[in-house]
N, C-alpha and C. Protein backbone atom coordinates (compact mmCIF):
# COMPACT_ATOMS: atom_id res chain seq x y z
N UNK A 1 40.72 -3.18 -90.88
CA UNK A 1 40.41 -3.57 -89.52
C UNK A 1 41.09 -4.90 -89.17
N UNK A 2 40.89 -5.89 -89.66
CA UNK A 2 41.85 -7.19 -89.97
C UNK A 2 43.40 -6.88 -89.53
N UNK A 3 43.78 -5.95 -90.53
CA UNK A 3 45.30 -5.65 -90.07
C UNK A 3 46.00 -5.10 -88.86
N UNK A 4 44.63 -4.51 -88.50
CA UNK A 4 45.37 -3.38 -86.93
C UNK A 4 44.44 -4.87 -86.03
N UNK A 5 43.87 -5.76 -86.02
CA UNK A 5 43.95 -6.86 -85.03
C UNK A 5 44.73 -7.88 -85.28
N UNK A 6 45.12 -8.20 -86.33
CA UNK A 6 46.50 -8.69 -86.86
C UNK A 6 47.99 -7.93 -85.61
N UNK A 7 47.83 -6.83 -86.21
CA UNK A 7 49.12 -6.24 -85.28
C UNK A 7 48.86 -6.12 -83.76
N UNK A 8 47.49 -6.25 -83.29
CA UNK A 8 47.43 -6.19 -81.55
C UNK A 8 47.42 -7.47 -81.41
N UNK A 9 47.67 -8.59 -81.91
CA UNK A 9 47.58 -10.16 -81.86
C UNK A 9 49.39 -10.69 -81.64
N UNK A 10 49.77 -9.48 -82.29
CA UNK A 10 51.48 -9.72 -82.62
C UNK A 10 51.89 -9.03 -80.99
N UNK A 11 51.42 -7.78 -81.12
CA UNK A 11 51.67 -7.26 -79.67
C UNK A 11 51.66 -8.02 -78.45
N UNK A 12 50.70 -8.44 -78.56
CA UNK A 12 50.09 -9.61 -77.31
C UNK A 12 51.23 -10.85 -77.20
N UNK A 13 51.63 -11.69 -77.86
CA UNK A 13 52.31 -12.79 -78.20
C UNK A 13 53.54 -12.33 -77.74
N UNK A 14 54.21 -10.76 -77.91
CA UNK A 14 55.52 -10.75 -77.80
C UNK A 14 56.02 -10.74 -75.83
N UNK A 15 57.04 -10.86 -75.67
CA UNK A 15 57.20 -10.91 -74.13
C UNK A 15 56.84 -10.01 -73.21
N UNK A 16 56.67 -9.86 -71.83
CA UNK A 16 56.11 -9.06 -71.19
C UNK A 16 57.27 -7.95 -70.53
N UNK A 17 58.14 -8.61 -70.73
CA UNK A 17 59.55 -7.62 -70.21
C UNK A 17 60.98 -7.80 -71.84
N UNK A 18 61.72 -6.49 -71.45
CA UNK A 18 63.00 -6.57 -72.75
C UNK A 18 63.92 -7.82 -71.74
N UNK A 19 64.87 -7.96 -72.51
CA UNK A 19 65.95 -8.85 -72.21
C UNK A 19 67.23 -7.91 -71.49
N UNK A 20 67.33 -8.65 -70.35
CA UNK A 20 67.60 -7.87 -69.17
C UNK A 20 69.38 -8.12 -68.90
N UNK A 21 70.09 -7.45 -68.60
CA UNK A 21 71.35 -8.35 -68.37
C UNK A 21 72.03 -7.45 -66.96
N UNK A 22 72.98 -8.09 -65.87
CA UNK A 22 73.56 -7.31 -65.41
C UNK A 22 74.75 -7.74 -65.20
N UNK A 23 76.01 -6.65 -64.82
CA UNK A 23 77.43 -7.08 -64.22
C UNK A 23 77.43 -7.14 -62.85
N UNK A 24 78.17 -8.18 -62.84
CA UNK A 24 78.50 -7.98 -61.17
C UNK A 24 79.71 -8.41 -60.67
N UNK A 25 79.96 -8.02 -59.50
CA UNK A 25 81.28 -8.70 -58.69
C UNK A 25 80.98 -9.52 -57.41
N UNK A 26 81.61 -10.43 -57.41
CA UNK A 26 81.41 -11.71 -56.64
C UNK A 26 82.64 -11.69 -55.95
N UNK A 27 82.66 -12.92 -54.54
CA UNK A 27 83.33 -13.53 -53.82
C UNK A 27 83.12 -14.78 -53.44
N UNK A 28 84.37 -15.33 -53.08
CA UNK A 28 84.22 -16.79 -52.42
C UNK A 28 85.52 -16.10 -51.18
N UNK A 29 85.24 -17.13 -50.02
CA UNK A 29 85.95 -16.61 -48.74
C UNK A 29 86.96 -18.20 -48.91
N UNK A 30 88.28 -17.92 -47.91
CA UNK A 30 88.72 -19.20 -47.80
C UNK A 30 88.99 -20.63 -48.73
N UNK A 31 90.28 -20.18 -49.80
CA UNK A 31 90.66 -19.05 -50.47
C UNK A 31 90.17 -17.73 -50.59
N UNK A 32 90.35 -16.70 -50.57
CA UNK A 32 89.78 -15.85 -51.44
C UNK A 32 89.51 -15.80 -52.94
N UNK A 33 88.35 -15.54 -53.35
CA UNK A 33 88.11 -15.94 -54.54
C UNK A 33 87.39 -14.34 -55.49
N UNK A 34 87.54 -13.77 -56.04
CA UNK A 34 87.12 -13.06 -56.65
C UNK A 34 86.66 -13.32 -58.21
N UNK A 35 85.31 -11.96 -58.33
CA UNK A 35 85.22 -13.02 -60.30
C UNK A 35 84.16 -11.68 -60.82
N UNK A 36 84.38 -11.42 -61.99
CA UNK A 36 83.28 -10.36 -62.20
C UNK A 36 82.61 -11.16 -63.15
N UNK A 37 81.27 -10.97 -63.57
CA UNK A 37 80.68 -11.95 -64.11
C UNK A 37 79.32 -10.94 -64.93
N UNK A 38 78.31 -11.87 -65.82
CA UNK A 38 77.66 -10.90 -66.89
C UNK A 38 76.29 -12.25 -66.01
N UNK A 39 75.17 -11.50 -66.07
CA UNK A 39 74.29 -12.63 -65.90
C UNK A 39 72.61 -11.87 -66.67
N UNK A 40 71.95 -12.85 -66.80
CA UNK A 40 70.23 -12.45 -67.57
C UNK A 40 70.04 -12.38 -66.01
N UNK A 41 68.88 -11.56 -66.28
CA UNK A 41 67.61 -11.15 -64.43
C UNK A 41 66.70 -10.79 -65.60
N UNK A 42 65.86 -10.95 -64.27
CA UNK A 42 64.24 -10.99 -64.73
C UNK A 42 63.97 -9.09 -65.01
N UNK A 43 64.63 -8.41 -64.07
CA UNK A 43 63.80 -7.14 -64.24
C UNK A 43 65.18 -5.96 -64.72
N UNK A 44 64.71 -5.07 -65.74
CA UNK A 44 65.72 -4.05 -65.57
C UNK A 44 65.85 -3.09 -64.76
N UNK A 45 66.61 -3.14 -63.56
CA UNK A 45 66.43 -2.54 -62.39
C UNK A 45 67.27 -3.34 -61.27
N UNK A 46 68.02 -2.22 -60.84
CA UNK A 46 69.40 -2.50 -60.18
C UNK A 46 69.20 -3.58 -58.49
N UNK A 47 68.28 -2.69 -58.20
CA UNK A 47 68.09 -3.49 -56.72
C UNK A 47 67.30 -4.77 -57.04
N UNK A 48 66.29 -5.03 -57.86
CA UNK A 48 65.68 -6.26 -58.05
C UNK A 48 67.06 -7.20 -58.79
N UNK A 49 67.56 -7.06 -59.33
CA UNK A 49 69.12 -7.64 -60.26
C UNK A 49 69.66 -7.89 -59.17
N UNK A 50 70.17 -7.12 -57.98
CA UNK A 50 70.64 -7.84 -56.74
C UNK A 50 70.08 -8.75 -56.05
N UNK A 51 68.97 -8.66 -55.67
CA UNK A 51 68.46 -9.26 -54.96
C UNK A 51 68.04 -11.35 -55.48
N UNK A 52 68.18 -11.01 -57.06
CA UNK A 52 67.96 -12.29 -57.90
C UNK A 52 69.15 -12.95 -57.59
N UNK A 53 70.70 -12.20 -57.94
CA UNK A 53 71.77 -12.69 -58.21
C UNK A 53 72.29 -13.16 -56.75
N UNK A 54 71.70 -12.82 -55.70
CA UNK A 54 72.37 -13.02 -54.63
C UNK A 54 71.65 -14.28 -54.23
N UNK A 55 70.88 -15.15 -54.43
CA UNK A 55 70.32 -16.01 -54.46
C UNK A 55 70.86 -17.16 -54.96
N UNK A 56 71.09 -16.78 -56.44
CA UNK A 56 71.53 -17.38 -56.92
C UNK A 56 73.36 -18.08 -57.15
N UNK A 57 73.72 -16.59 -56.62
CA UNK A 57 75.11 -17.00 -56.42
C UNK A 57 75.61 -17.57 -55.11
N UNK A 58 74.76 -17.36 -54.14
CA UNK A 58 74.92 -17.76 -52.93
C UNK A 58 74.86 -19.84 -52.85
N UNK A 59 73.55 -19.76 -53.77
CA UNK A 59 73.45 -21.59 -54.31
C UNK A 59 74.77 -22.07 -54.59
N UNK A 60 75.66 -21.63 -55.19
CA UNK A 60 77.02 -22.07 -55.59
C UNK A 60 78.43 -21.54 -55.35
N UNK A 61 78.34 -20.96 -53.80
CA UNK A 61 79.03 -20.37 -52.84
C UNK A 61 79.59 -19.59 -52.93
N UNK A 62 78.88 -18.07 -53.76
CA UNK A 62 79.58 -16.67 -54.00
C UNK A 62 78.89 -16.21 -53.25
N UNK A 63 79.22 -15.03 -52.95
CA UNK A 63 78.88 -14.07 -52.12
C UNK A 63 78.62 -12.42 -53.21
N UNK A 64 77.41 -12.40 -53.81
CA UNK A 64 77.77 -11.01 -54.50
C UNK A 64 77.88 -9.97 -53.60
N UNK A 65 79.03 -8.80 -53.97
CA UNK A 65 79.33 -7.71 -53.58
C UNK A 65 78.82 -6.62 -54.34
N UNK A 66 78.55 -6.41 -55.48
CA UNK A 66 77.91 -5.87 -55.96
C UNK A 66 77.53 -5.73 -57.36
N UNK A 67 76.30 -4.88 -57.72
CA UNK A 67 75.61 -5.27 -59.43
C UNK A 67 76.41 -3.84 -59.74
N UNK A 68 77.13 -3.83 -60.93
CA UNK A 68 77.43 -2.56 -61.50
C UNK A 68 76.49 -2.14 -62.14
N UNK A 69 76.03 -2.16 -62.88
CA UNK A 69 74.39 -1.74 -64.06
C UNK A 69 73.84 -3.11 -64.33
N UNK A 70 72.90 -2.67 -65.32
CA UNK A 70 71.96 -3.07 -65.42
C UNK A 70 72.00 -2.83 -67.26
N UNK A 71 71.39 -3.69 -67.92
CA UNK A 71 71.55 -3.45 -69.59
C UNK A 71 70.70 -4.09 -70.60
N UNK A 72 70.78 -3.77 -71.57
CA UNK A 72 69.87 -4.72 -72.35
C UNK A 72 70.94 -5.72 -73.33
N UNK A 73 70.72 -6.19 -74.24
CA UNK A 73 71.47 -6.85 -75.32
C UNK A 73 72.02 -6.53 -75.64
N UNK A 74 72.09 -4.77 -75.91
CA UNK A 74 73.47 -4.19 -76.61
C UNK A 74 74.63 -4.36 -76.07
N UNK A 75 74.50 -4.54 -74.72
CA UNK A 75 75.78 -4.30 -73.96
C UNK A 75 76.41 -5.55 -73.46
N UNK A 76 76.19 -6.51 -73.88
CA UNK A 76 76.93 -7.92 -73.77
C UNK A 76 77.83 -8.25 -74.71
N UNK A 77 78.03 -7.78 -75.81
CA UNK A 77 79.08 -8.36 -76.72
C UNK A 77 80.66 -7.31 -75.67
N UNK A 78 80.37 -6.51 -75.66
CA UNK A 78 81.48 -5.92 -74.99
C UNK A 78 82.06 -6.11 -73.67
N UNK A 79 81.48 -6.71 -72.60
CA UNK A 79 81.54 -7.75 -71.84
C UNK A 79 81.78 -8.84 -71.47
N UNK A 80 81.54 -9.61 -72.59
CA UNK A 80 81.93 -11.02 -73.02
C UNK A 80 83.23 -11.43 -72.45
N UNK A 81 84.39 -11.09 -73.11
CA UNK A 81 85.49 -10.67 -72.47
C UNK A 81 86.15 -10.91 -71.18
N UNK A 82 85.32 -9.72 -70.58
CA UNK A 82 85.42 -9.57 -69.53
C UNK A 82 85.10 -10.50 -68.44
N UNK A 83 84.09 -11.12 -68.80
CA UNK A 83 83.21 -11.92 -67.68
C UNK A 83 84.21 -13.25 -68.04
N UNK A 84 84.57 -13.35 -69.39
CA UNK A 84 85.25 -14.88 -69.26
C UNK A 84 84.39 -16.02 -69.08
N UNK A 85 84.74 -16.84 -67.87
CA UNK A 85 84.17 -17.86 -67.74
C UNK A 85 82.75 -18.29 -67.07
N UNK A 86 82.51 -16.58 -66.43
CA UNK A 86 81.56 -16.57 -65.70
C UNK A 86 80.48 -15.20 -66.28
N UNK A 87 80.59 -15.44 -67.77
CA UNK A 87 79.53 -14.76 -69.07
C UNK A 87 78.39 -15.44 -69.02
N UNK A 88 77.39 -15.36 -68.42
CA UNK A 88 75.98 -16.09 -68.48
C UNK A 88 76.10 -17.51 -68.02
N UNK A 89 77.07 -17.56 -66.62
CA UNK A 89 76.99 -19.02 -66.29
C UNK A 89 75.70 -18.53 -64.89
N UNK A 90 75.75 -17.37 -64.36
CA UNK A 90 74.76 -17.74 -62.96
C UNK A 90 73.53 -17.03 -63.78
């Protein structure tokens, strides 16, 4: 009995959501500025991932155009890459 409240004690402690990641494509106007980028969000789920990132990218004068998916941890090493300089900066 000890052990199975041991393990619902562990349950409890661990986070309330997985680790969330999404891609996206951005703009800046005047230059034109384009940038695809990797970012953490709170929820896994495409329209809430927009709605975070556009907030946030808007604070530092992007304009997102759009979230490609949505992912967990697995899918960031392969990305990395890609995103460059803008890999978990927004």
């Amino acid at each position: 009995m000890r052990s199975l409240a041991l393990a619902f004690g562990l349950l409890l402690a661990l986070p309330a959501h997985a680790e969330c990641y999404a891609d996206y494509k951005a703009k800046q106007d005047d230059p034109l500025r384009l940038h695809y980028g990797v970012a953490q969000v709170s929820a896994c789920d495409k329209a809430a991932a927009e709605a975070e990132l556009a907030g946030r990218l808007a604070a530092a004068g992007w304009t997102l155009l759009n979230v490609l998916s949505v992912f967990g941890p697995e899918g960031l090493e392969e990305r990395k890459a890609s995103a460059a300089e803008y890999f978990l900066r927004f």
